[in-house]
C-alpha atoms as a PDB file:
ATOM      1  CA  UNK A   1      88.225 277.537 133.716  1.00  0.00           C
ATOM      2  CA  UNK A   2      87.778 280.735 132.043  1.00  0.00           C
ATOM      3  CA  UNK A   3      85.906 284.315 133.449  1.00  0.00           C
ATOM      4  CA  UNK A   4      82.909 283.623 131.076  1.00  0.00           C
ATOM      5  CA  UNK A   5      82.804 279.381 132.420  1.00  0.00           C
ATOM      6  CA  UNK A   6      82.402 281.078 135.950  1.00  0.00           C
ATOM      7  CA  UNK A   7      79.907 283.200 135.037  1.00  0.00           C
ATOM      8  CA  UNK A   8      77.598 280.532 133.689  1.00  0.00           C
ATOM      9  CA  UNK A   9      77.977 278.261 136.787  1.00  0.00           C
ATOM     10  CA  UNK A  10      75.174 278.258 139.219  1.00  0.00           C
ATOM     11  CA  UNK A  11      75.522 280.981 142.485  1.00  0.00           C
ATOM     12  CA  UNK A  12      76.248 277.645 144.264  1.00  0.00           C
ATOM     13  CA  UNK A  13      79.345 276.778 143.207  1.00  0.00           C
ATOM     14  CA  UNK A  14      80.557 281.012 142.878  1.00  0.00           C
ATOM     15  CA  UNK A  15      79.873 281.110 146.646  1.00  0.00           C
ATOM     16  CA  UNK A  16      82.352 280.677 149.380  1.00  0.00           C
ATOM     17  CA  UNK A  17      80.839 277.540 151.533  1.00  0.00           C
ATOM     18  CA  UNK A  18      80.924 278.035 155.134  1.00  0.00           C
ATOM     19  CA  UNK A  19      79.898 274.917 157.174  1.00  0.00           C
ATOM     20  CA  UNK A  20      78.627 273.517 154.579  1.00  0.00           C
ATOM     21  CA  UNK A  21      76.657 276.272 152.957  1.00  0.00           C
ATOM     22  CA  UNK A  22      76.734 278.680 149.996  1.00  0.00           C
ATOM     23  CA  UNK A  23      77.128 282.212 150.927  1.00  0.00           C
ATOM     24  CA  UNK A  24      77.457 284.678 148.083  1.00  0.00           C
ATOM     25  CA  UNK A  25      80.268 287.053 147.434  1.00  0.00           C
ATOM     26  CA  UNK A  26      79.964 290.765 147.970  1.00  0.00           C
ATOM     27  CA  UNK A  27      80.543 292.788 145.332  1.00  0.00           C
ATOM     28  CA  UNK A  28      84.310 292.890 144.188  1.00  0.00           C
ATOM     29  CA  UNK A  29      84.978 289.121 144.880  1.00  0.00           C
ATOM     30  CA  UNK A  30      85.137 286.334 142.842  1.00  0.00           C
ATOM     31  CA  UNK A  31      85.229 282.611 144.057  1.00  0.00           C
ATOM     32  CA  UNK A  32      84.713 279.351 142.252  1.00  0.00           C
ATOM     33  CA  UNK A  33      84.566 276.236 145.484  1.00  0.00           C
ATOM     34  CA  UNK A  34      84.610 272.684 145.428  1.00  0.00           C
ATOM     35  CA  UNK A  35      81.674 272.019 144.527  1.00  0.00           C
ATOM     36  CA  UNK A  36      81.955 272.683 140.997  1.00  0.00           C
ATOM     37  CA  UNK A  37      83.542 270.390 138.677  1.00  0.00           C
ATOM     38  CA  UNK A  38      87.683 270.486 138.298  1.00  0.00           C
ATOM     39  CA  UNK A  39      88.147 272.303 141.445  1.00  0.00           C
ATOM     40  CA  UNK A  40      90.072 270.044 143.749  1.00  0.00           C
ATOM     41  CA  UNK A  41      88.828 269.706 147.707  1.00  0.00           C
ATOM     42  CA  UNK A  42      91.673 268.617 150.151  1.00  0.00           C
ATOM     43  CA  UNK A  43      91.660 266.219 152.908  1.00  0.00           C
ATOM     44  CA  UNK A  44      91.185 267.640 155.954  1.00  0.00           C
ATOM     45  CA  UNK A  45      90.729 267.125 159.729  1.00  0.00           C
ATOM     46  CA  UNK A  46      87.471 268.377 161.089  1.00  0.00           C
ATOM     47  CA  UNK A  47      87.392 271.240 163.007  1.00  0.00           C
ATOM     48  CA  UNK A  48      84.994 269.600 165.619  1.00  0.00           C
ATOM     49  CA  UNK A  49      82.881 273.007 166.180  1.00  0.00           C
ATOM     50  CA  UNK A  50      86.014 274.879 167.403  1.00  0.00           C
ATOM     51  CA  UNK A  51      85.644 278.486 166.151  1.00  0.00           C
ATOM     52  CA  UNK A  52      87.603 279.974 163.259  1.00  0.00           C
ATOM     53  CA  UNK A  53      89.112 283.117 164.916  1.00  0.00           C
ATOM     54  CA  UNK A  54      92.395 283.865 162.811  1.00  0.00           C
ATOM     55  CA  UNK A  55      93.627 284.136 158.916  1.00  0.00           C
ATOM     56  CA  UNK A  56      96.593 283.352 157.449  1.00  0.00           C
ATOM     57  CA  UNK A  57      98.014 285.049 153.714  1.00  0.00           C
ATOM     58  CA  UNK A  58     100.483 282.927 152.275  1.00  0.00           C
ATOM     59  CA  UNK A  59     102.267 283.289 148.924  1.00  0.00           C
ATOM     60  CA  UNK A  60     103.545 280.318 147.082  1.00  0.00           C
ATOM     61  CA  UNK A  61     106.626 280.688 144.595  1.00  0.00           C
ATOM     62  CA  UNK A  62     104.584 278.843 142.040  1.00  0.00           C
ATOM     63  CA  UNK A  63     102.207 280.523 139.098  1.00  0.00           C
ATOM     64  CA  UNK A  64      99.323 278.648 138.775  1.00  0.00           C
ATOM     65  CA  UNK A  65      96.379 277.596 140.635  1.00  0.00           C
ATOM     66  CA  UNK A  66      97.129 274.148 139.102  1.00  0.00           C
ATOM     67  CA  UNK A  67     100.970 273.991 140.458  1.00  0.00           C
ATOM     68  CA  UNK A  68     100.098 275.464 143.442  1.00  0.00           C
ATOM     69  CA  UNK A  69      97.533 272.707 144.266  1.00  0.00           C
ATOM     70  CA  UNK A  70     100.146 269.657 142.864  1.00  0.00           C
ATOM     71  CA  UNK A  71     102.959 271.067 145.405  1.00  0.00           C
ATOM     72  CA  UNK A  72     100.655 271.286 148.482  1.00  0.00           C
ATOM     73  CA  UNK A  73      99.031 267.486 147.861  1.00  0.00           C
ATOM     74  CA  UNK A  74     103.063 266.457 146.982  1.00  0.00           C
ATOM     75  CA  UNK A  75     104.189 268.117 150.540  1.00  0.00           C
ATOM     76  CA  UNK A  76     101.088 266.867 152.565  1.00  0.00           C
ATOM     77  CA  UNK A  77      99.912 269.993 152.901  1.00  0.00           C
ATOM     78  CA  UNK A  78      96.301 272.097 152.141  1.00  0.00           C
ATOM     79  CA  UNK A  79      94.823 275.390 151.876  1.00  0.00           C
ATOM     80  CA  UNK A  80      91.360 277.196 152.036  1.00  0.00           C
ATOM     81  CA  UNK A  81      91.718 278.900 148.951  1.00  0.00           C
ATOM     82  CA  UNK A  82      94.206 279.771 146.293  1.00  0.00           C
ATOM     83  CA  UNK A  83      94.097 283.350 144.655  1.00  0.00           C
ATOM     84  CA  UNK A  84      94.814 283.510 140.998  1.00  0.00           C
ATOM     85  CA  UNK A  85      96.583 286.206 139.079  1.00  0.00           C
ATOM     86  CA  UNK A  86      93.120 287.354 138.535  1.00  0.00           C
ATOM     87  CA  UNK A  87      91.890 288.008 141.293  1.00  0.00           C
ATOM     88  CA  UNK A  88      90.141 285.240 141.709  1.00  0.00           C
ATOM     89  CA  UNK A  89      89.737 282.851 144.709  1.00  0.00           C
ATOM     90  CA  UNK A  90      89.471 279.071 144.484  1.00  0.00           C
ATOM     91  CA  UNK A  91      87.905 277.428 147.349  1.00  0.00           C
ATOM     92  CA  UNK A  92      89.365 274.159 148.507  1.00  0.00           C
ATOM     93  CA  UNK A  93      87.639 273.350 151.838  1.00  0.00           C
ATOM     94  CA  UNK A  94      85.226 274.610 153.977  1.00  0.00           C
ATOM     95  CA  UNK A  95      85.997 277.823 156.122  1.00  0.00           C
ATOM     96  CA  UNK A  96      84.511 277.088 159.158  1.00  0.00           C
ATOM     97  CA  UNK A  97      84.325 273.262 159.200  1.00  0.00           C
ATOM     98  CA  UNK A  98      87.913 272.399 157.275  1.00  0.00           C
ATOM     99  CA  UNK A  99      90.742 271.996 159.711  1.00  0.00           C
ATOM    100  CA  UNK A 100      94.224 272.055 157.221  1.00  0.00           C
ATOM    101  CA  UNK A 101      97.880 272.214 157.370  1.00  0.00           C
ATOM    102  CA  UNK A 102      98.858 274.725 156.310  1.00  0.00           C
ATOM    103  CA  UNK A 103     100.288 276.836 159.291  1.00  0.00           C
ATOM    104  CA  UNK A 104     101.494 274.585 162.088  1.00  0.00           C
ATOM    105  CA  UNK A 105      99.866 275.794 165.103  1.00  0.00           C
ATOM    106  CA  UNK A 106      97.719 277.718 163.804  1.00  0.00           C
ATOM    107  CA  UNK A 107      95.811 275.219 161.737  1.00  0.00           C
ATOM    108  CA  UNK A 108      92.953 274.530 164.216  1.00  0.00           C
ATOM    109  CA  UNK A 109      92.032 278.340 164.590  1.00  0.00           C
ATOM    110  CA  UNK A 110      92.725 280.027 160.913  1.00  0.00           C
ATOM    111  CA  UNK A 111      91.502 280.174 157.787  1.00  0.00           C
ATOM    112  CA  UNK A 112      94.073 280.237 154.732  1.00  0.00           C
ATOM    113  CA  UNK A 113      94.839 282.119 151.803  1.00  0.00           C
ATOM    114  CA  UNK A 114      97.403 280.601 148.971  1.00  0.00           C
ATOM    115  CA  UNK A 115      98.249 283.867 146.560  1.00  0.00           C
ATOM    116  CA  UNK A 116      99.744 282.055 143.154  1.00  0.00           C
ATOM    117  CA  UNK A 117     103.546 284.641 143.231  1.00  0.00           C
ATOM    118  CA  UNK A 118     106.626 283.937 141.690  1.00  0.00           C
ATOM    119  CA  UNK A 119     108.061 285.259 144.768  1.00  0.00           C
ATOM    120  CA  UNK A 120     111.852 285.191 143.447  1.00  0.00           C
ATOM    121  CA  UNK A 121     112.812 287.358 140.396  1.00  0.00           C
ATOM    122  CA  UNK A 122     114.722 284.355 138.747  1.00  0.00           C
ATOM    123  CA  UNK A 123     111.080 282.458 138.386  1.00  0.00           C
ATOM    124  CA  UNK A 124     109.511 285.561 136.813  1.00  0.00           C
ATOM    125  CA  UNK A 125     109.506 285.022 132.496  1.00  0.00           C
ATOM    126  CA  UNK A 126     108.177 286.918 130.211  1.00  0.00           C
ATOM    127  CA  UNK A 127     104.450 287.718 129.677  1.00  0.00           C
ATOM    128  CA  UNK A 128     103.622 286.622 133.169  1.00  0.00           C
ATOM    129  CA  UNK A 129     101.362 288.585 135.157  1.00  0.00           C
ATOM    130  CA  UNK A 130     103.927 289.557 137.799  1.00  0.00           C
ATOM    131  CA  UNK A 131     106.683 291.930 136.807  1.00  0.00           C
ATOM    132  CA  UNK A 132     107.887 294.678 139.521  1.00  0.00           C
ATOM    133  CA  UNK A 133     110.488 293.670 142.065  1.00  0.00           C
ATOM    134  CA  UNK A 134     111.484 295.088 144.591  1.00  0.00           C
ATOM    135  CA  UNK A 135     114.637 295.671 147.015  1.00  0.00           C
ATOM    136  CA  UNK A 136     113.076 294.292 150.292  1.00  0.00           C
ATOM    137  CA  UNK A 137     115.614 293.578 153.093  1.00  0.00           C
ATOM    138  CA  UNK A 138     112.787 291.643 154.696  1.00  0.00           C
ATOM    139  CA  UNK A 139     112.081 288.759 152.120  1.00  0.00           C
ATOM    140  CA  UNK A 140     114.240 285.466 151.671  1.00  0.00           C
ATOM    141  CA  UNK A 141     117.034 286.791 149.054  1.00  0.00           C
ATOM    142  CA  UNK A 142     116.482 289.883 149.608  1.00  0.00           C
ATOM    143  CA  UNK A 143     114.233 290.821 146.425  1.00  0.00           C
ATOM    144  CA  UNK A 144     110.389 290.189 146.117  1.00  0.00           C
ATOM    145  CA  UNK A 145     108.056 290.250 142.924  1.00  0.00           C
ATOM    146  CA  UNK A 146     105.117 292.086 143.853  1.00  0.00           C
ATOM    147  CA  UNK A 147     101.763 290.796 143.310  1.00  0.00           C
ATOM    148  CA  UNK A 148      99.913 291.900 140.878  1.00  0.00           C
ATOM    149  CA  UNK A 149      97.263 294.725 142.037  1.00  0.00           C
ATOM    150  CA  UNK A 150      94.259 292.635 141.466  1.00  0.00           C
ATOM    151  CA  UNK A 151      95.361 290.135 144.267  1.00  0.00           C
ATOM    152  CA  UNK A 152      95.860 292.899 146.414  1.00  0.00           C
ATOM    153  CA  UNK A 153      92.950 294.156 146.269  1.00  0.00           C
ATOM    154  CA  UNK A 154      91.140 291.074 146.397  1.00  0.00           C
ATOM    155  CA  UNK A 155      92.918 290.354 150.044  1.00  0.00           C
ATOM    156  CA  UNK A 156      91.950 293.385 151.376  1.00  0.00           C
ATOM    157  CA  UNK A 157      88.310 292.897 150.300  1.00  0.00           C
ATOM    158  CA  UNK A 158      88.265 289.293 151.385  1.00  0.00           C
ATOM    159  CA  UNK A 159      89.857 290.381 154.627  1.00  0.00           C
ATOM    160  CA  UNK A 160      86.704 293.074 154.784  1.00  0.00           C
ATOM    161  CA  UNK A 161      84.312 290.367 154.552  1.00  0.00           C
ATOM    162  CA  UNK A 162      85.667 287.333 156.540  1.00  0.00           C
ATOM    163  CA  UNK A 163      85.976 289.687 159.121  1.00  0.00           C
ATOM    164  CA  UNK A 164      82.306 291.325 158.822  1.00  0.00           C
ATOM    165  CA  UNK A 165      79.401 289.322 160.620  1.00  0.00           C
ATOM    166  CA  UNK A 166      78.241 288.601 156.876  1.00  0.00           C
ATOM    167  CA  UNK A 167      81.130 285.531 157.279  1.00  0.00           C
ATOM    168  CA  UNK A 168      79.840 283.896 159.823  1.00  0.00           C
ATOM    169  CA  UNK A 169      82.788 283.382 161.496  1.00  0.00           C
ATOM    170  CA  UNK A 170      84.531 284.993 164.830  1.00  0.00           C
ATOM    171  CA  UNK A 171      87.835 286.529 163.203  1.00  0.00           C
ATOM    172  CA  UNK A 172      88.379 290.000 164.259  1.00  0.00           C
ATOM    173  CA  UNK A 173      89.813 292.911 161.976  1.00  0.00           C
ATOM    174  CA  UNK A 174      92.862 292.807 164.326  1.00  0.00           C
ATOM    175  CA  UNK A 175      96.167 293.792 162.450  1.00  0.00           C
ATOM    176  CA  UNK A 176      98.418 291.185 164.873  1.00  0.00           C
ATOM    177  CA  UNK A 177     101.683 292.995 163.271  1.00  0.00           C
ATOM    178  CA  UNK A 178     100.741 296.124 164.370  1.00  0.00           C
ATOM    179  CA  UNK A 179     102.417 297.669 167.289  1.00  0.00           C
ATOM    180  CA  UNK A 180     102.053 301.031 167.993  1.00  0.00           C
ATOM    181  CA  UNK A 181     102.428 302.943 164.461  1.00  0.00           C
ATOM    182  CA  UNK A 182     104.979 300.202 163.336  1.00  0.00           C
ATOM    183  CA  UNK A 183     103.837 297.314 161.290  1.00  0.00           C
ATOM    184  CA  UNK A 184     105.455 294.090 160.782  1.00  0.00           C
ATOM    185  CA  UNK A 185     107.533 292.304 157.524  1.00  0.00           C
ATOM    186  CA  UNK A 186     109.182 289.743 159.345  1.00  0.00           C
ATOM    187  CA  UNK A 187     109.253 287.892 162.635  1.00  0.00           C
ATOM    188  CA  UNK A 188     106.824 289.026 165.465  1.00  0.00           C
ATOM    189  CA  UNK A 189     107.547 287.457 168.259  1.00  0.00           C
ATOM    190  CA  UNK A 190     104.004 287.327 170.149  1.00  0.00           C
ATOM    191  CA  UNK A 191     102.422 285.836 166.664  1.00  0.00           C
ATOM    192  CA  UNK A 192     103.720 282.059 167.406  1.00  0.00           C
ATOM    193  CA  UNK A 193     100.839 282.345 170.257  1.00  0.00           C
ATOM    194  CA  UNK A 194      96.782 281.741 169.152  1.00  0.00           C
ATOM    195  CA  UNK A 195      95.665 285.067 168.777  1.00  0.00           C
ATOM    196  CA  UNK A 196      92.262 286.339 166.961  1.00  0.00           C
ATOM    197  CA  UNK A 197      93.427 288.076 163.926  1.00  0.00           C
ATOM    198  CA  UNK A 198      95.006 288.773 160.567  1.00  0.00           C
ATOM    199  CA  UNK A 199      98.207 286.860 160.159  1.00  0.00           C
ATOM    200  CA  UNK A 200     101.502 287.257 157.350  1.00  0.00           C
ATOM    201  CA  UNK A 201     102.826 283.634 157.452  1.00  0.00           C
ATOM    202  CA  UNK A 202     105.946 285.915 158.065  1.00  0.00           C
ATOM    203  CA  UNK A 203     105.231 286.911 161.724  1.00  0.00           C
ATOM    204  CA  UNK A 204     105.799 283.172 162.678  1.00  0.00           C
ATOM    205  CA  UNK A 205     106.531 281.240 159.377  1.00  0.00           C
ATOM    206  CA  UNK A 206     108.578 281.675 155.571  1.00  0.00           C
ATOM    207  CA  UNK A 207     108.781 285.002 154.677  1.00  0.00           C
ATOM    208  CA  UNK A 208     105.630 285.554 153.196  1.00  0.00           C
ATOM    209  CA  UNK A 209     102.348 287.435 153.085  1.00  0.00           C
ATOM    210  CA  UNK A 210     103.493 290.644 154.644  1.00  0.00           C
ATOM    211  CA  UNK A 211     103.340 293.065 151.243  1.00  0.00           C
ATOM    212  CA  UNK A 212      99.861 291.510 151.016  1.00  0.00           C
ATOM    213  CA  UNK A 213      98.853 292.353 154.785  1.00  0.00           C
ATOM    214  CA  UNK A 214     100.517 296.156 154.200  1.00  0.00           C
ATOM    215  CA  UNK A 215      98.509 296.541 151.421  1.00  0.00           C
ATOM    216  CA  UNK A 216      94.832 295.522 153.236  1.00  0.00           C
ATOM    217  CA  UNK A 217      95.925 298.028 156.274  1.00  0.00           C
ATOM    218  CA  UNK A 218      96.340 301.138 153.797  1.00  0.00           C
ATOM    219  CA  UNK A 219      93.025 300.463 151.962  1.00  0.00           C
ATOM    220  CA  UNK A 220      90.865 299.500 154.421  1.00  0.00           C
ATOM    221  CA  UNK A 221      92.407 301.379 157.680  1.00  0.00           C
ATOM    222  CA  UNK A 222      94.012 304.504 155.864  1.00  0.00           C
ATOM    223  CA  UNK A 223      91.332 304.282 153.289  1.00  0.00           C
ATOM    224  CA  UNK A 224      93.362 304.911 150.212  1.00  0.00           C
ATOM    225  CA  UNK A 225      92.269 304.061 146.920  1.00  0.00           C
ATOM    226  CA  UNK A 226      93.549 301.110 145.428  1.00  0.00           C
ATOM    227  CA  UNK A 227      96.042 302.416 142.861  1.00  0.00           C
ATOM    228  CA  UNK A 228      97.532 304.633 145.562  1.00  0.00           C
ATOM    229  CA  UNK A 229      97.549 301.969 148.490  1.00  0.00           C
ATOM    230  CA  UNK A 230      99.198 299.083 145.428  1.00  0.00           C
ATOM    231  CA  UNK A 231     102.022 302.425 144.909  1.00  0.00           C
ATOM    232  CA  UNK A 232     102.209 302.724 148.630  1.00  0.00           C
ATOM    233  CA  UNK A 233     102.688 299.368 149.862  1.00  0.00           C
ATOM    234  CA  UNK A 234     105.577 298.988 147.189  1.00  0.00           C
ATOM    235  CA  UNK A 235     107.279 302.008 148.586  1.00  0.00           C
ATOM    236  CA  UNK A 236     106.824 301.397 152.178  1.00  0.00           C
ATOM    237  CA  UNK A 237     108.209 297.976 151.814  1.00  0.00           C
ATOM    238  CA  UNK A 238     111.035 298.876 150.235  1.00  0.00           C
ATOM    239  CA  UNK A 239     114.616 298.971 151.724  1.00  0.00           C
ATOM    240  CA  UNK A 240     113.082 297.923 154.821  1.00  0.00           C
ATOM    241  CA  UNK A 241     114.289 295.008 157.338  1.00  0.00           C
ATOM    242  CA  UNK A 242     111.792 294.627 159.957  1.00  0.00           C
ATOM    243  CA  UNK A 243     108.684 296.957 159.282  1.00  0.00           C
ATOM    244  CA  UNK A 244     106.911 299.820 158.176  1.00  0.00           C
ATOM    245  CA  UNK A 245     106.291 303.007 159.985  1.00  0.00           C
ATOM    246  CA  UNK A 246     102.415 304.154 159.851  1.00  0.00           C
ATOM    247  CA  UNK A 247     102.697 307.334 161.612  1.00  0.00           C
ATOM    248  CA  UNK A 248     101.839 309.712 159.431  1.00  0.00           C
ATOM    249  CA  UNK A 249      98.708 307.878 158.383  1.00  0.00           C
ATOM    250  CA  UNK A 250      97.732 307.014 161.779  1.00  0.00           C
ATOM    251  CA  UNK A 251      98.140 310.583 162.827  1.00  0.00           C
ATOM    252  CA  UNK A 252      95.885 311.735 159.782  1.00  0.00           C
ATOM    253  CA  UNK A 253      93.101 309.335 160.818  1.00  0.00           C
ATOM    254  CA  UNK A 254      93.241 310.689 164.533  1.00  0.00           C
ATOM    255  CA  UNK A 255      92.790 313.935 163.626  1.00  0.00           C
ATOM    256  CA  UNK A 256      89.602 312.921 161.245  1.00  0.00           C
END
């Protein structure tokens, strides 16, 4: 489905559908759900009215929407929504409603977020979207393609919405890595515990989501704009094994 196809579609099916209704983007985001023709729903267990108080970035070593979505029904598993190279969110199942697997225990409390990466260098080819890697201690192998800057910055602004009354739901703006001034790329110990929040499937899962989580903390906590925050994220989370010292940001906020 191309830019100009989603444009055309009614504001129905360009909404993100929480329990069981349309509610329309904010600026910056762009969804396409279920509802519309060709986009695939997954099975799912329902919730049963328990509230949605946590969400979960992924990544998933494939590069399409279309893989991504044939490896998750091949492995059992299911997602809220994919994000494309774009930008662009695909909406598989209802936010609030939609109970899937797609982080063990966590699957009755979170919401989840697929982000189409490569992941390892030797899946990257050329012409692909993706194309930086970096040294990062923290990721499986050792080296991790970056995302491209539009799915960055459409995490961040998704995570600035779902966690906004506007949502609906009860998911708090709580960084659940974030200790002090230090915040997490791998393992966090506490995070394999229900907690309201914003999860990396790293702090209790595969190696994933934590570039994606840095990133959302500098734009919407440190407030840098979204060229400097991509530039910042890539440098913080290089050459590092555990995490990322905030410090100097953190101290610049205070003294605002």
């Amino acid at each position: 489905t191309s830019p100009e196809d989603r444009r055309g579609r009614p504001v129905s099916e360009r909404a993100f559908i929480v329990r069981g209704k349309p509610i329309e983007p904010p600026p910056g985001l762009d969804v396409l759900n279920f509802t519309a023709a060709g986009v695939h729903r997954f099975r799912c267990r329902d919730r049963a009215g328990k509230p949605v108080t946590e969400l979960v970035i992924h990544e998933t070593v494939t590069r399409s929407v279309e893989e991504t979505v044939a490896v998750l029904k091949k492995r059992g598993l299911s997602v809220h929504l994919i994000l494309d190279e774009h930008g662009r969110f695909w909406q598989h199942s209802d936010l609030a409603d939609d109970n899937l697997a797609h982080a063990s225990q966590h699957n009755v409390a979170s919401v989840g977020i697929e982000v189409v990466n490569p992941y390892y260098p030797s899946y990257l080819k050329p012409g692909m979207a993706w194309s930086t890697v970096i040294d990062a201690p923290w990721a499986h192998k050792k080296k991790y393609v970056l995302p491209t800057p539009a799915q960055a910055e459409a995490v961040a602004r998704f995570i600035e919405w779902v966690t906004s009354p506007a949502a609906g739901l009860a998911i708090p703006r709580t960084w659940i890595g974030l200790a002090g001034t230090k915040l997490a790329m791998a393992e966090v110990e506490s995070a394999a515990k229900l907690k309201p929040g914003v999860y990396a499937h790293h702090y209790f899962g595969h190696a994933d989501g934590s570039l994606l989580v840095l990133y959302a903390w500098l734009r919407l906590e440190a407030g840098l704009a979204p060229d400097v925050a991509f530039a910042e994220a890539a440098r913080r989370g290089t050459g590092v094994r555990w995490n990322v010292d905030l410090a100097d940001l953190i101290g610049a906020a205070k003294k605002e």
